[in-house]
N, C-alpha and C. Protein backbone atom coordinates (compact mmCIF):
# COMPACT_ATOMS: atom_id res chain seq x y z
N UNK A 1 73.07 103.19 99.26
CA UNK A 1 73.14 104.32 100.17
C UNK A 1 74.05 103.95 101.33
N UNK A 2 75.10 105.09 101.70
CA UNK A 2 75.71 104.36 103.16
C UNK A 2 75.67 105.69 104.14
N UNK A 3 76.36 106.21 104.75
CA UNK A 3 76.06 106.67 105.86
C UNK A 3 77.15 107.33 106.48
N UNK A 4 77.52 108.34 106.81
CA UNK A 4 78.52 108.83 107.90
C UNK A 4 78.35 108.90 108.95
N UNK A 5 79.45 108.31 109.76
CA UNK A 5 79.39 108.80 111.75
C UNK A 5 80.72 109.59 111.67
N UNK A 6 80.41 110.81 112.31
CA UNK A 6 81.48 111.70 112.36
C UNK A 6 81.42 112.23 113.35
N UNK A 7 82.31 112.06 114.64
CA UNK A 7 82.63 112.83 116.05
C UNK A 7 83.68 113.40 116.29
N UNK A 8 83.50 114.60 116.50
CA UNK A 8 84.20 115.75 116.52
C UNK A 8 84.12 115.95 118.31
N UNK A 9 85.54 116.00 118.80
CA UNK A 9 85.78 115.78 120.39
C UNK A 9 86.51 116.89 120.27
N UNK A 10 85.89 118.28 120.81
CA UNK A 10 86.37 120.12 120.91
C UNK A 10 87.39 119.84 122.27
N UNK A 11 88.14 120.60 122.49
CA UNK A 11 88.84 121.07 123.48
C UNK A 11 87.62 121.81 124.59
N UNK A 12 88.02 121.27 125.57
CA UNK A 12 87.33 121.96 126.92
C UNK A 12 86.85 123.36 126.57
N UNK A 13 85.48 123.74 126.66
CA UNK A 13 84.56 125.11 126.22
C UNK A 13 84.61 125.56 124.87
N UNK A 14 85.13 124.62 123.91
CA UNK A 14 85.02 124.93 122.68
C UNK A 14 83.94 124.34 121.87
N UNK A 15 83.17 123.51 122.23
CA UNK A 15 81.78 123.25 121.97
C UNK A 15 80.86 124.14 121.03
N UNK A 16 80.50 125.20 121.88
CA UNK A 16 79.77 126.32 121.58
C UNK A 16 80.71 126.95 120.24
N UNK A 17 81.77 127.34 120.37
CA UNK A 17 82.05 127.59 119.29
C UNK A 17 82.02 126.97 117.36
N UNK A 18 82.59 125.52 117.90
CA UNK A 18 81.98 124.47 116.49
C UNK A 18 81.00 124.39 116.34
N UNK A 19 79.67 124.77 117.43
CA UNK A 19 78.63 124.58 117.10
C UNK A 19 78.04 126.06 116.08
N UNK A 20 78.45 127.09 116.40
CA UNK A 20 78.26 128.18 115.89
C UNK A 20 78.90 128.63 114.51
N UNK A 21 79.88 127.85 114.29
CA UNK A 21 80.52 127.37 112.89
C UNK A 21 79.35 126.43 112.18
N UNK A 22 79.33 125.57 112.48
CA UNK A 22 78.46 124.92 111.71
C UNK A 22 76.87 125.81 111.44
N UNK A 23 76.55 126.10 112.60
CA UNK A 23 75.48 126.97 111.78
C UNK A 23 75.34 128.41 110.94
N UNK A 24 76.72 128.88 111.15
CA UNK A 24 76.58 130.05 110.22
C UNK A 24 77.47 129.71 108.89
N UNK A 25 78.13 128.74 108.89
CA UNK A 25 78.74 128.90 107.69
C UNK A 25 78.73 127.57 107.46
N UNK A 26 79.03 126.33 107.97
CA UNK A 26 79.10 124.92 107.18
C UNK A 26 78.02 124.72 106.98
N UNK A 27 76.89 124.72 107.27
CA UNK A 27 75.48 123.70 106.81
C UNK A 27 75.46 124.65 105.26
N UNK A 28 75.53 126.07 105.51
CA UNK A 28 75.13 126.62 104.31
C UNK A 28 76.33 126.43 102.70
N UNK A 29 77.20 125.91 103.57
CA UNK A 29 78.80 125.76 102.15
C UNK A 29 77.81 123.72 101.88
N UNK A 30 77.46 123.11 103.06
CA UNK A 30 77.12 121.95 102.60
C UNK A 30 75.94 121.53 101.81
N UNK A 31 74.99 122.74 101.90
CA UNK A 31 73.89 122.96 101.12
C UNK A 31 74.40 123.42 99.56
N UNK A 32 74.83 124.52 99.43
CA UNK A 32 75.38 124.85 98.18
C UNK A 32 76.08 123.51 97.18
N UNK A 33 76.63 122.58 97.90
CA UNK A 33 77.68 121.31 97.81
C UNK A 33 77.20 120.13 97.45
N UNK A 34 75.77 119.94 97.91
CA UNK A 34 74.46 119.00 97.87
C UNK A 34 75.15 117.93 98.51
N UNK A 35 75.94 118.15 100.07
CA UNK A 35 76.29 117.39 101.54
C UNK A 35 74.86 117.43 101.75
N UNK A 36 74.93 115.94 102.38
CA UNK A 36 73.32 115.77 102.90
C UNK A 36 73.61 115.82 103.76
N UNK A 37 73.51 116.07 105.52
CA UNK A 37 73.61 116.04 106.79
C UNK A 37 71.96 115.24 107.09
N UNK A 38 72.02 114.21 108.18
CA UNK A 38 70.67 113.36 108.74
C UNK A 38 70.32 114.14 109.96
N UNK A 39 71.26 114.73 110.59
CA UNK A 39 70.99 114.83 111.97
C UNK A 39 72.51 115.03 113.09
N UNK A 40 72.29 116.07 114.15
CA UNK A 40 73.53 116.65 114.96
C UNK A 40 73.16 116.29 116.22
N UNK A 41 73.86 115.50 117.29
CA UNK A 41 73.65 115.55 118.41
C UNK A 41 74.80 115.65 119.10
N UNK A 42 74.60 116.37 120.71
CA UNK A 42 75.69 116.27 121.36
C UNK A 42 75.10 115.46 122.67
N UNK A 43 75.90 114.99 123.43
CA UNK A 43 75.67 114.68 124.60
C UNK A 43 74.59 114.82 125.71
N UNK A 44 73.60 114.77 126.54
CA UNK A 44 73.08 115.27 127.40
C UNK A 44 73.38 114.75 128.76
N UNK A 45 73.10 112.82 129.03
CA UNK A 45 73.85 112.41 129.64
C UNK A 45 74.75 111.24 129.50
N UNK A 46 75.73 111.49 129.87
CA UNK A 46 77.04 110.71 129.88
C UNK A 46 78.19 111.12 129.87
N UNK A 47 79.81 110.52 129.18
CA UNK A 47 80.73 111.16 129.83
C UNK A 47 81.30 112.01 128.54
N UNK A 48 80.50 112.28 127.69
CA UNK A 48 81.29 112.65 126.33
C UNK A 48 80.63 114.49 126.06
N UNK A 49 80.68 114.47 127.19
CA UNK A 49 79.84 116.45 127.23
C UNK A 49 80.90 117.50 125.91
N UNK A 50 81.83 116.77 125.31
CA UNK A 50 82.43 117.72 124.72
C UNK A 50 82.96 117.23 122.81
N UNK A 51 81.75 116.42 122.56
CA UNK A 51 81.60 115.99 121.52
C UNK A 51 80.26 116.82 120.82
N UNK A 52 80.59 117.10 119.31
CA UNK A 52 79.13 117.05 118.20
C UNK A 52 79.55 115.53 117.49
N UNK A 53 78.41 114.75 117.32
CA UNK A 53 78.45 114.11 116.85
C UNK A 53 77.49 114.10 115.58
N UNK A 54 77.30 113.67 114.43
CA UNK A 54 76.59 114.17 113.50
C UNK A 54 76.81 113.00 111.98
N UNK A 55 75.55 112.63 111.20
CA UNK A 55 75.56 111.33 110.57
C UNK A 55 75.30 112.77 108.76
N UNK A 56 76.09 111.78 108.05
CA UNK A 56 75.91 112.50 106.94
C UNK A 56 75.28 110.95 105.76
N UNK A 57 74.53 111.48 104.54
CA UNK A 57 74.01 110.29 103.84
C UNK A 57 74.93 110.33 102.36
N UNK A 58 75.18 109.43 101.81
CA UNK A 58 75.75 109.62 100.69
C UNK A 58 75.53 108.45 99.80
N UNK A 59 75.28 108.97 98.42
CA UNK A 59 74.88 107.81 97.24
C UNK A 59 75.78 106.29 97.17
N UNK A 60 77.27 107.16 97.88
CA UNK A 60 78.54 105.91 97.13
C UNK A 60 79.64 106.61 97.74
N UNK A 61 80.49 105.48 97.99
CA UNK A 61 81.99 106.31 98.15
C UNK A 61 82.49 106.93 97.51
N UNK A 62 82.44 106.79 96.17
CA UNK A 62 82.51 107.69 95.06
C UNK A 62 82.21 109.66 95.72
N UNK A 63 81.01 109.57 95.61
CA UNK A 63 80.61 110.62 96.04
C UNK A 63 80.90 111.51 97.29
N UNK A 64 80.90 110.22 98.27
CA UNK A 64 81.91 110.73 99.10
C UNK A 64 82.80 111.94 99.25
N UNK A 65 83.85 111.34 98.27
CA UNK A 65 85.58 111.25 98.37
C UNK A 65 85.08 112.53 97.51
N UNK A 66 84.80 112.76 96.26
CA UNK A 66 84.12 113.50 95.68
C UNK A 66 83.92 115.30 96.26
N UNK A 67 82.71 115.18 96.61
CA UNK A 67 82.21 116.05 97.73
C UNK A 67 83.30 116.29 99.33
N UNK A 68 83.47 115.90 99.27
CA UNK A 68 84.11 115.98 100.56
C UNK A 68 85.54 116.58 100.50
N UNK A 69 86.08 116.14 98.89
CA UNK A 69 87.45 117.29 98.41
C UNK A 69 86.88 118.25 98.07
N UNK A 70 85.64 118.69 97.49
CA UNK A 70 85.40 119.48 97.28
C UNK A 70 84.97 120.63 98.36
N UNK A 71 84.35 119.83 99.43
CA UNK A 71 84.13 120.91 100.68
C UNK A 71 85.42 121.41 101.32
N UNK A 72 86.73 120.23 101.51
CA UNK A 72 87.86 120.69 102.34
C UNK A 72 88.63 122.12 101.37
N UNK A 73 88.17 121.98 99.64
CA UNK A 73 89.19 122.94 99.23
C UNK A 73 88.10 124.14 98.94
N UNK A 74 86.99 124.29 98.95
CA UNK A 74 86.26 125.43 99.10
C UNK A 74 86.98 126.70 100.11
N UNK A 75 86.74 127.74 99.25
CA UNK A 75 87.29 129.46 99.86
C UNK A 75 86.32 129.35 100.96
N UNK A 76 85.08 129.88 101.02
CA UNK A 76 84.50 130.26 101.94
C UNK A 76 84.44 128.89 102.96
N UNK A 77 84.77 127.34 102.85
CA UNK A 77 84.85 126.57 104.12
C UNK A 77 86.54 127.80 104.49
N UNK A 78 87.18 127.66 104.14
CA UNK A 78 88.62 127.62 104.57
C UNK A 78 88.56 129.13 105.43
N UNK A 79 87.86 130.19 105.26
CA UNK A 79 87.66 131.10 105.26
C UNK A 79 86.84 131.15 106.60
N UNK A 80 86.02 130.28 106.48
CA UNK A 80 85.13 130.50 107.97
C UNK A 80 86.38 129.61 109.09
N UNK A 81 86.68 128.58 108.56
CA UNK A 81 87.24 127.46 109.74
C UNK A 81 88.57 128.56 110.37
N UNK A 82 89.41 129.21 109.21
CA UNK A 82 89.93 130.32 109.71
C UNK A 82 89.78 131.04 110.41
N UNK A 83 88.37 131.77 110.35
CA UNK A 83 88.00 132.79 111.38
C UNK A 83 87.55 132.41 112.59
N UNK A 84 86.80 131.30 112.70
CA UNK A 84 86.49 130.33 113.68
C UNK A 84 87.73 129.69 114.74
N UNK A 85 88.79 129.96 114.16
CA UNK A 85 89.67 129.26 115.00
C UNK A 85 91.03 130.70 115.06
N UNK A 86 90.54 131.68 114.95
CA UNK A 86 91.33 132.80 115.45
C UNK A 86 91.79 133.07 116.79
N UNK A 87 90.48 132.46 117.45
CA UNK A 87 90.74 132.54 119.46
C UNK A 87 91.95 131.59 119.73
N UNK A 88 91.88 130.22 119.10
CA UNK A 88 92.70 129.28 119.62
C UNK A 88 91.95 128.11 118.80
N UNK A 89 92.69 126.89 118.90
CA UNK A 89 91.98 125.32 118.09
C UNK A 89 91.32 125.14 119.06
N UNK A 90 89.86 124.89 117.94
CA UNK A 90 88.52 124.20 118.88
C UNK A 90 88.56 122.59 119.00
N UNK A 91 88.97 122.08 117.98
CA UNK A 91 88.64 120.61 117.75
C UNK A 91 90.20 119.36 118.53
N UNK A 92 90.22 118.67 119.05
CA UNK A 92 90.89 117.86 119.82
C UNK A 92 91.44 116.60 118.78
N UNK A 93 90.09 116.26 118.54
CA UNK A 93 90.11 114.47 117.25
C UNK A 93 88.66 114.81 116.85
N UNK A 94 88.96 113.97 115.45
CA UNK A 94 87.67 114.01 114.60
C UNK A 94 87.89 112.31 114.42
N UNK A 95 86.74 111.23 114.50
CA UNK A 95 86.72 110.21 114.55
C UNK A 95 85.81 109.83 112.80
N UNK A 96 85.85 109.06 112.28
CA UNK A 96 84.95 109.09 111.27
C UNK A 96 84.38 107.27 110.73
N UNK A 97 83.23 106.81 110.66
CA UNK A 97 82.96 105.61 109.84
C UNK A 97 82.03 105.70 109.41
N UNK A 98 82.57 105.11 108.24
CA UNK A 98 81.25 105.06 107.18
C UNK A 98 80.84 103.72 107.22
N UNK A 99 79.37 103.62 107.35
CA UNK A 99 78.39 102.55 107.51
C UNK A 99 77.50 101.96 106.68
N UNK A 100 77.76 100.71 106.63
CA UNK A 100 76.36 99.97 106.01
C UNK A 100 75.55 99.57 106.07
N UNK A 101 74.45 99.66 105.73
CA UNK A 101 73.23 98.95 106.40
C UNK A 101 73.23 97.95 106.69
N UNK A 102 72.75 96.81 107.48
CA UNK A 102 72.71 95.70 107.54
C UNK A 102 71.45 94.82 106.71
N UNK A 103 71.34 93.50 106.61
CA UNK A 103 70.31 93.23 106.00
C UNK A 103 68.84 93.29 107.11
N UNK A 104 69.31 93.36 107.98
CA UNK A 104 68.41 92.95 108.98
C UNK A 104 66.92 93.98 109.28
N UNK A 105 67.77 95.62 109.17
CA UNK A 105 67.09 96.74 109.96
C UNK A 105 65.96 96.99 109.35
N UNK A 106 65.35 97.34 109.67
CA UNK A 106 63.30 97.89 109.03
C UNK A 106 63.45 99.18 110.02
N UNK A 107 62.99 100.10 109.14
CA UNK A 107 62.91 101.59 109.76
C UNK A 107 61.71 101.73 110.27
N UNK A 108 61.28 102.36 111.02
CA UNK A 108 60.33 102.44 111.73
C UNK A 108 59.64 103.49 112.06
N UNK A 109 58.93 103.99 112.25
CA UNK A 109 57.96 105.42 111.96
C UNK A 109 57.50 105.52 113.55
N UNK A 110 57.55 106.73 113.61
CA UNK A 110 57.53 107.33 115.54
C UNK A 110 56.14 107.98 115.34
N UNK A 111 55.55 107.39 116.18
CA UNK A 111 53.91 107.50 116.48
C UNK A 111 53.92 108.56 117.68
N UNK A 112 53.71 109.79 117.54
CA UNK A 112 53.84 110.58 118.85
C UNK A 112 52.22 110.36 119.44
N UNK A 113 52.58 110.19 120.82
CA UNK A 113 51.32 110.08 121.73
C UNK A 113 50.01 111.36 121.73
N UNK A 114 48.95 111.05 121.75
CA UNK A 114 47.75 112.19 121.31
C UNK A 114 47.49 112.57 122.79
N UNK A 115 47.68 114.00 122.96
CA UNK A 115 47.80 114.75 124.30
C UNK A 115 46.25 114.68 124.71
């Protein structure tokens, strides 16, 4: 199993917009695609207020490379990122690494506190 880090750095107030892409049309082209997405975060504090950053899971590089031509040449991706970027370009740089586990890490289970 390895892992995607993918940060996407929008142009000043374009945030809101990639974010609204991704939920009306990419999660659902990445679902159809069987893209696993782990989890989306942006900033709250520090100096990067104009990043999504977001981890994807994948069997193999194989699969990867795979899936991932397959999402860039999909109609309906090309179709939304189109309409999405009719105002003007949202995205600045897209940064990307794929990760391996180390031998070291043990996952760990979050015990929420009893109110």
């Amino acid at each position: 199993m390895i892992h995607e880090m993918r940060i996407y750095t929008c142009l000043p107030g374009k945030l809101p917009a990639l974010q609204e892409r991704f939920e009306t049309a990419t999660l659902a082209i990445w679902d159809r695609l069987g893209i696993r997405p782990l989890g989306f975060w942006t900033t709250m504090i520090g100096p990067y207020s104009n990043d999504l950053i977001y981890f994807l899971e994948w069997q193999s590089l194989e699969e990867r490379e795979r899936k991932w031509a397959e999402f860039l040449a999909d109609p309906a991706w090309k179709e939304a990122k189109a309409k999405s970027e009719m105002p003007g370009q949202i995205i600045a740089n897209i940064a990307s690494s794929i990760l391996q586990p180390t031998g070291f890490f043990r996952p760990f289970i979050s015990v929420e506190a009893d109110d």
